[in-house]
C-alpha atoms as a PDB file:
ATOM      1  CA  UNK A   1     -95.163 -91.228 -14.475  1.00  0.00           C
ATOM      2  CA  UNK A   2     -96.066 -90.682 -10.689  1.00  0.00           C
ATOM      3  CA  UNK A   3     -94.406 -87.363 -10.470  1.00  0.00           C
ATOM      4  CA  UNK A   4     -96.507 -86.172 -14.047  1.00  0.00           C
ATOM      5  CA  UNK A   5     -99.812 -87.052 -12.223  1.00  0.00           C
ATOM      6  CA  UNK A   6     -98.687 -84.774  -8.992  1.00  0.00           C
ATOM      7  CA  UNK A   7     -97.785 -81.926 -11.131  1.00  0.00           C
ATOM      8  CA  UNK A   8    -100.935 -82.354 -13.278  1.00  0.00           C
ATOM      9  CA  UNK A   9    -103.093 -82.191  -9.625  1.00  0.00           C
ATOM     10  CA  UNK A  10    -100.972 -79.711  -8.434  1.00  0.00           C
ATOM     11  CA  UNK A  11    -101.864 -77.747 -10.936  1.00  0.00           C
ATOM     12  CA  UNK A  12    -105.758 -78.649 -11.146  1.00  0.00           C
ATOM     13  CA  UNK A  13    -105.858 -77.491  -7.502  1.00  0.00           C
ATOM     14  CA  UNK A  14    -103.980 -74.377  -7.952  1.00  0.00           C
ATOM     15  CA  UNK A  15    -106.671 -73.405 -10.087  1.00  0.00           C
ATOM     16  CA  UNK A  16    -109.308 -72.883  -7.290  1.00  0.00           C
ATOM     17  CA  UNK A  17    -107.619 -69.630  -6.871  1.00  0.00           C
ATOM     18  CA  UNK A  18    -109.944 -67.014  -8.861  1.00  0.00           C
ATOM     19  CA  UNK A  19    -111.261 -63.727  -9.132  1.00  0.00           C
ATOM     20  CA  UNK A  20    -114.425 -62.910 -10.334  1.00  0.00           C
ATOM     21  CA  UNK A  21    -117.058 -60.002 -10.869  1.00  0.00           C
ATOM     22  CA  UNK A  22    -118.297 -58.250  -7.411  1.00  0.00           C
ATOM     23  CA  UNK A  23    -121.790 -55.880  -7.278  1.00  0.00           C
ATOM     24  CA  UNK A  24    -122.163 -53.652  -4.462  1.00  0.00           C
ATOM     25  CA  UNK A  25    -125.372 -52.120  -3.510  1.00  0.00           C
ATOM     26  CA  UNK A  26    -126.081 -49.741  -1.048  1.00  0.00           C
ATOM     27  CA  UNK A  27    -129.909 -48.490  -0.131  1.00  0.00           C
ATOM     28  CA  UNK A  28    -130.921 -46.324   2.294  1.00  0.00           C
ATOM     29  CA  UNK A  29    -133.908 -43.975   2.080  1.00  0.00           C
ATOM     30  CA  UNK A  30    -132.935 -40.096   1.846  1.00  0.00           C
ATOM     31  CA  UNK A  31    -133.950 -36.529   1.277  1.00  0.00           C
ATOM     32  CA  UNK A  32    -132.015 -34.806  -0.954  1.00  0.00           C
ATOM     33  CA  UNK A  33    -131.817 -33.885  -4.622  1.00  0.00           C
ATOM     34  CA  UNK A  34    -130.255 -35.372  -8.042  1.00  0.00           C
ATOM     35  CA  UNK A  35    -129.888 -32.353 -10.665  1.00  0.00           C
ATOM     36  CA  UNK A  36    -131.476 -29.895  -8.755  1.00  0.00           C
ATOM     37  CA  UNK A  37    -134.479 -31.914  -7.973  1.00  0.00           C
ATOM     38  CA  UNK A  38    -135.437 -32.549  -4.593  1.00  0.00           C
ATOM     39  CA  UNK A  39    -136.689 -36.152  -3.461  1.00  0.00           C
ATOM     40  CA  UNK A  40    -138.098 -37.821  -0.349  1.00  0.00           C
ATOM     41  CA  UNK A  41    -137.612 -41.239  -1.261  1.00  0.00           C
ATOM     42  CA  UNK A  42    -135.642 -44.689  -1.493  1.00  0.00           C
ATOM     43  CA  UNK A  43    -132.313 -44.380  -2.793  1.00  0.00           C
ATOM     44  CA  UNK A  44    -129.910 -46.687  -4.436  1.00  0.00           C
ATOM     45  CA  UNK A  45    -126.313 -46.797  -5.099  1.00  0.00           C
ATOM     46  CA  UNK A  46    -124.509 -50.025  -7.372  1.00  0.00           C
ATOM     47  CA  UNK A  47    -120.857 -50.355  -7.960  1.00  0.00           C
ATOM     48  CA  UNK A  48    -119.785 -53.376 -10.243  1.00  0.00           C
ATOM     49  CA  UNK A  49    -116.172 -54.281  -9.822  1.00  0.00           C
ATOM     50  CA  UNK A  50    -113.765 -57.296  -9.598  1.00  0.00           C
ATOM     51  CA  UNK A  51    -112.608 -58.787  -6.596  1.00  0.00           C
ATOM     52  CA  UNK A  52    -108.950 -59.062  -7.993  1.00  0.00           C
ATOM     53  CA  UNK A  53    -109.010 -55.310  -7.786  1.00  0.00           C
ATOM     54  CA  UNK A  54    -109.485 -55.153  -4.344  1.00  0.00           C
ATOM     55  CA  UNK A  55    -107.077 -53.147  -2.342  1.00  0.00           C
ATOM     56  CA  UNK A  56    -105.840 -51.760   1.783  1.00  0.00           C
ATOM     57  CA  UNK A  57    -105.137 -54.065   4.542  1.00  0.00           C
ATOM     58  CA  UNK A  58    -104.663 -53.421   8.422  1.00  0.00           C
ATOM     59  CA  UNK A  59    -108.735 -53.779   8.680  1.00  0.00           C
ATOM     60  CA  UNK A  60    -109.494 -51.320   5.443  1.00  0.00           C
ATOM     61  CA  UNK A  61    -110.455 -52.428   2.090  1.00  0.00           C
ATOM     62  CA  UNK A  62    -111.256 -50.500  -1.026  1.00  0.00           C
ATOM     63  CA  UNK A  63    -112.282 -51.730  -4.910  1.00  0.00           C
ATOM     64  CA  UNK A  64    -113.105 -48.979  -7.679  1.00  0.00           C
ATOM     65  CA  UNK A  65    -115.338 -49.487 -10.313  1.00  0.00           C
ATOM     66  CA  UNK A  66    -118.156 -47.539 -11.913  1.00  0.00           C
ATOM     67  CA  UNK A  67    -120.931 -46.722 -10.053  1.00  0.00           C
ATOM     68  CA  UNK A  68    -124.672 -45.477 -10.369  1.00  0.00           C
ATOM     69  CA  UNK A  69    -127.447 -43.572  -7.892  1.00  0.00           C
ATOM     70  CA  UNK A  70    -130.898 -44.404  -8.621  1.00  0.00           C
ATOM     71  CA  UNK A  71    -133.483 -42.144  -6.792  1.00  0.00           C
ATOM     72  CA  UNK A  72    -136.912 -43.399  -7.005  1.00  0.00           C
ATOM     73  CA  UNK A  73    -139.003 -40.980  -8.694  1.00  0.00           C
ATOM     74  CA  UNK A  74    -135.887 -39.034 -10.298  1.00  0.00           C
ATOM     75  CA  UNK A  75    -133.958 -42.209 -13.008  1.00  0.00           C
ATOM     76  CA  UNK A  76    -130.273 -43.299 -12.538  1.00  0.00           C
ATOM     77  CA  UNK A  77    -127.596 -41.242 -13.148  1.00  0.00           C
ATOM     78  CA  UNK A  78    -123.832 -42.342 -13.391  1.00  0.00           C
ATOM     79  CA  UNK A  79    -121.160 -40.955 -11.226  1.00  0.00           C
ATOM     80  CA  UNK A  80    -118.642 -38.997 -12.671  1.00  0.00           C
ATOM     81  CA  UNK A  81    -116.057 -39.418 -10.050  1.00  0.00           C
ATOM     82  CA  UNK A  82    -114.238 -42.305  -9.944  1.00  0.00           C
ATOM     83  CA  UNK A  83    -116.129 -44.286  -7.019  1.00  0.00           C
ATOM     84  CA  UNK A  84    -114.711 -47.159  -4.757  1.00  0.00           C
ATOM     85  CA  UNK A  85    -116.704 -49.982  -2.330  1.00  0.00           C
ATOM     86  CA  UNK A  86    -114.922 -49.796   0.960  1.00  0.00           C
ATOM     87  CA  UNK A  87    -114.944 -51.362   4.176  1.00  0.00           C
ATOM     88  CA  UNK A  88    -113.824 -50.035   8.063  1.00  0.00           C
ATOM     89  CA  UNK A  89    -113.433 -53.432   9.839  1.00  0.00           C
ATOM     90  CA  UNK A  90    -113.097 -51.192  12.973  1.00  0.00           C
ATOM     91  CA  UNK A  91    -116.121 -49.347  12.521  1.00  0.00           C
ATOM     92  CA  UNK A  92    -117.327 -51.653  11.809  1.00  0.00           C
ATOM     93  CA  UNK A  93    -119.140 -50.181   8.559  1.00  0.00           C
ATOM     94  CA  UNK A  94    -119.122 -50.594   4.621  1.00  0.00           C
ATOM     95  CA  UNK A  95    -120.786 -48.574   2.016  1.00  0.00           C
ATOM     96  CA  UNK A  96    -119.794 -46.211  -1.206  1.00  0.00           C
ATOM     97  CA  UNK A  97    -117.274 -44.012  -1.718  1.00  0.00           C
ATOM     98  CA  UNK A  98    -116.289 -40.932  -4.021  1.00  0.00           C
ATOM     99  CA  UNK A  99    -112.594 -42.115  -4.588  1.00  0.00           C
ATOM    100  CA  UNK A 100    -111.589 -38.844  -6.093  1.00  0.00           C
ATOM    101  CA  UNK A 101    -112.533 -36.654  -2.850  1.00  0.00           C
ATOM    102  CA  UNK A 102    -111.754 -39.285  -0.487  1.00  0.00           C
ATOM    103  CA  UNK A 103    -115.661 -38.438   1.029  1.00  0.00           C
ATOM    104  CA  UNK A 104    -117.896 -41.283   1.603  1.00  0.00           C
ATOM    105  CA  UNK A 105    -121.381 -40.930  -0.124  1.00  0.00           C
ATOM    106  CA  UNK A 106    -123.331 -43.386   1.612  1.00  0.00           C
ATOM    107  CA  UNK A 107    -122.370 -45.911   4.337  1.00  0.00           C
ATOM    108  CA  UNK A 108    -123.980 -48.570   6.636  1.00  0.00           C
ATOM    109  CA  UNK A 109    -122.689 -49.937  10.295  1.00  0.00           C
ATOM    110  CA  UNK A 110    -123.114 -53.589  10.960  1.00  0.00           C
ATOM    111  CA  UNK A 111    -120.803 -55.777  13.173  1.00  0.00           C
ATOM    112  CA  UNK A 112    -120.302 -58.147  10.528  1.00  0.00           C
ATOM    113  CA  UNK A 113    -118.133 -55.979   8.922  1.00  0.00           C
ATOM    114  CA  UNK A 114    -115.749 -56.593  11.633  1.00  0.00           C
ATOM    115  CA  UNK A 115    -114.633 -59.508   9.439  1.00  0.00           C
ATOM    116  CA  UNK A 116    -115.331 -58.379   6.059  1.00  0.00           C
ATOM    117  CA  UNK A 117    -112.821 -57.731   3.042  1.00  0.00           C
ATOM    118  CA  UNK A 118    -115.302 -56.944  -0.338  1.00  0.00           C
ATOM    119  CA  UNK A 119    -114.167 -60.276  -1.758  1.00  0.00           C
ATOM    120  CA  UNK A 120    -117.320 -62.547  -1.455  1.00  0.00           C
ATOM    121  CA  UNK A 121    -120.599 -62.259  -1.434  1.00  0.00           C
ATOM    122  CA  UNK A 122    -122.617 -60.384   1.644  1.00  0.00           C
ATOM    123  CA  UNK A 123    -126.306 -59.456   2.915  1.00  0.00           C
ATOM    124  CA  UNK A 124    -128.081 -58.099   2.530  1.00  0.00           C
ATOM    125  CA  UNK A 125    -127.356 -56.240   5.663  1.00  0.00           C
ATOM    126  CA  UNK A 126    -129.201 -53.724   7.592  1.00  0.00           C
ATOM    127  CA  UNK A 127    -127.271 -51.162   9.253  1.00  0.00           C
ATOM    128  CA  UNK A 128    -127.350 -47.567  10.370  1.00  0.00           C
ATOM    129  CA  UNK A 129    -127.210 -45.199   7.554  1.00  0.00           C
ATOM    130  CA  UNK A 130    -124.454 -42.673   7.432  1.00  0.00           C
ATOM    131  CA  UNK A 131    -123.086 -40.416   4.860  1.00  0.00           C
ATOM    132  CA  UNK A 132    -121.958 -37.228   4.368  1.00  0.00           C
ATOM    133  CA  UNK A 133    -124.797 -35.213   4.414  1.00  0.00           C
ATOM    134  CA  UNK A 134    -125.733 -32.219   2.197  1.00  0.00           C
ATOM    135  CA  UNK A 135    -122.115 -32.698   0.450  1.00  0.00           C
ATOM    136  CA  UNK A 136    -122.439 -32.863  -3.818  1.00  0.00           C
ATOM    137  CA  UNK A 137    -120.999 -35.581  -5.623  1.00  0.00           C
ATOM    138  CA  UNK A 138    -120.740 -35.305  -9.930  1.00  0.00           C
ATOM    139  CA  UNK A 139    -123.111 -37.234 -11.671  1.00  0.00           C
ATOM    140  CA  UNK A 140    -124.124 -37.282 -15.436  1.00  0.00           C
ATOM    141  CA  UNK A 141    -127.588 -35.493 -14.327  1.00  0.00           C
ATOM    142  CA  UNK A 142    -125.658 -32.668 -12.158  1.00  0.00           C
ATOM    143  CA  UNK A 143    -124.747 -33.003  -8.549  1.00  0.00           C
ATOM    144  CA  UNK A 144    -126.294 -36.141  -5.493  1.00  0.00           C
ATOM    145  CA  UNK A 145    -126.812 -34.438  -2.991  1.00  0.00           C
ATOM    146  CA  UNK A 146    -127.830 -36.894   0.212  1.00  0.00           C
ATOM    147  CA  UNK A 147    -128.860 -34.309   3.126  1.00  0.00           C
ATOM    148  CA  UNK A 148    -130.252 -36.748   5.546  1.00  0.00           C
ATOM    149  CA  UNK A 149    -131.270 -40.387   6.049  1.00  0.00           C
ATOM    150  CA  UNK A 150    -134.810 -41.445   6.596  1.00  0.00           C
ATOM    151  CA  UNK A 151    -134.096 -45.078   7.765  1.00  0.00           C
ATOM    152  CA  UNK A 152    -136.150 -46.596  10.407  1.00  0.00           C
ATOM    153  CA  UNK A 153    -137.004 -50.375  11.602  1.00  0.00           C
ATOM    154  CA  UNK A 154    -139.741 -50.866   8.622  1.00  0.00           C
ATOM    155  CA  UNK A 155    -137.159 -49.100   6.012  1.00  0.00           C
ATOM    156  CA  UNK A 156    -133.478 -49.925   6.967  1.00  0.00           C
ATOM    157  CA  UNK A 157    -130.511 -48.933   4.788  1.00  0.00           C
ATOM    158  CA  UNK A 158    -128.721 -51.941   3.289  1.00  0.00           C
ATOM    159  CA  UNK A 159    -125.259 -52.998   2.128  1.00  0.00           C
ATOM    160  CA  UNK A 160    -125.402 -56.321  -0.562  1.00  0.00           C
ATOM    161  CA  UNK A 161    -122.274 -57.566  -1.792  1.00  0.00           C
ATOM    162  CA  UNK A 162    -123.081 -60.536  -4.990  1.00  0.00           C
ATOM    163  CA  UNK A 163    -120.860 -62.367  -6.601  1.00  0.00           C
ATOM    164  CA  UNK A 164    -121.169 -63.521 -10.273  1.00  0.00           C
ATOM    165  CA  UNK A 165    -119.597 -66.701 -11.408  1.00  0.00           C
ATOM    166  CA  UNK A 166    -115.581 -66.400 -10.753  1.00  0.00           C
ATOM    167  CA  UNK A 167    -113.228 -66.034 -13.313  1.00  0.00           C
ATOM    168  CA  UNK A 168    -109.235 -67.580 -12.958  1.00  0.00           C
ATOM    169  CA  UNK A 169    -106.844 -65.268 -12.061  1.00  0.00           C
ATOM    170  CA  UNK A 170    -104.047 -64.919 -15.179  1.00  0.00           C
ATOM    171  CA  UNK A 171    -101.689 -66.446 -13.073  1.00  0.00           C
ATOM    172  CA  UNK A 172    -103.431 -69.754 -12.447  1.00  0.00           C
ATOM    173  CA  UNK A 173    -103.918 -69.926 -15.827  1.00  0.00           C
ATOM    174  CA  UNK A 174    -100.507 -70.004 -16.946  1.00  0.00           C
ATOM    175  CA  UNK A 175     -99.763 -72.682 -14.507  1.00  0.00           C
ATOM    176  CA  UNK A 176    -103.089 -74.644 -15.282  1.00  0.00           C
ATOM    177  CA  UNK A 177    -101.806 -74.185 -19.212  1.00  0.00           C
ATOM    178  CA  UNK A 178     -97.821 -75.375 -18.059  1.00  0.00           C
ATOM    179  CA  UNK A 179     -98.991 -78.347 -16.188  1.00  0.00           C
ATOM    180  CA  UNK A 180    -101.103 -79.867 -18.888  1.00  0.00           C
ATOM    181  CA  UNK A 181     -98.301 -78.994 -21.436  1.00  0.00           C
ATOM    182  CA  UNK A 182     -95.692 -80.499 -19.274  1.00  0.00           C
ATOM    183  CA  UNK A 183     -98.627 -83.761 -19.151  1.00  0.00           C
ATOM    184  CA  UNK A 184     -98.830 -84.082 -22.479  1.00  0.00           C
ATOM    185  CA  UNK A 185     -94.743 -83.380 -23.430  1.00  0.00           C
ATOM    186  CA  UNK A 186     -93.963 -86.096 -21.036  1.00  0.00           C
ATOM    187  CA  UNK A 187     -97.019 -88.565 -22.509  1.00  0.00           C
ATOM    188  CA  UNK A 188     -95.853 -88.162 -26.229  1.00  0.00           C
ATOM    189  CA  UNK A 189     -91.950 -88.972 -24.923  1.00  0.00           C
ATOM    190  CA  UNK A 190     -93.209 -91.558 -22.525  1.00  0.00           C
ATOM    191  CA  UNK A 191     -95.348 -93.021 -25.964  1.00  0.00           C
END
């Protein structure tokens, strides 16, 4: 009966091993233009993903997942592109992505970065804004373009990494489901 009870826990604590849904926001204020129409003002970039998803190594992480740019003044608009959260440990600096160009739309440098992999919650941070400026990336209201940053002490970009809930990985469920199987084949014998 011992050994049913170790597999049981063995089990149970194998199942602290999840993956759950990830947000990434990035904010940094900007001049540029969404569509065609030119704005001065706070801009906004969210990527929801899932931190099982996550993928690089050797001090560079990436995670795709749909993504939107709210300008303030202007709406949100989707991108078209498929976008990716990604982090330079060396830089050290984390921000958003067009995955399809390989072109970073907006990024921030902070040194806690240095230790970061996009799979738990983070920041907000403030950084120094980065990006590459006056390049166009697709959205569903025509083109972001991001010419310059207008970040400063009072208005700092940001990088904010939030975790919702977690959900098991598939393969801790199968062994959560096999150990209380193998409990409960061995109780009904044992009975």
């Amino acid at each position: 009966m011992n050994w049913i009870k170790r597999a049981v826990l063995t089990t149970l604590c194998c199942a602290a091993a999840s993956a759950g849904p990830i947000t990434f926001t990035e904010t940094q204020n900007g001049i540029g233009s969404l569509g065609g129409k030119a704005f001065s003002a706070p801009v906004t970039i969210v990527l929801t993903s899932d931190t099982s998803t996550i993928t690089g190594g050797s001090g560079v992480f990436f995670d795709i997942g749909p993504a939107t740019v709210t300008v303030a003044g202007l709406g949100t608009a989707t991108f078209t592109d498929t976008m990716e959260a990604a982090v330079s440990q060396g830089c050290p600096c984390a921000g958003i992505s067009d995955e399809t160009t390989d072109l970073s739309v907006m990024f921030d440098t902070n040194s806690a970065f240095s230790t970061y992999d996009l799979s738990t919650a983070i920041g907000p941070l403030l950084g120094e804004s980065s990006g590459n400026s006056g390049l166009g990336f697709s959205t569903s209201m025509g083109a972001f373009i991001l010419s310059s940053s207008l970040n400063n002490e009072e208005h700092p970009a940001t990088f904010t990494a939030a975790t919702v809930g977690s959900v098991p990985e598939p393969a801790t469920l199968g062994l959560l489901t096999a150990g209380i199987a193998l409990f409960l084949i061995r109780r009904r014998v044992a009975g």
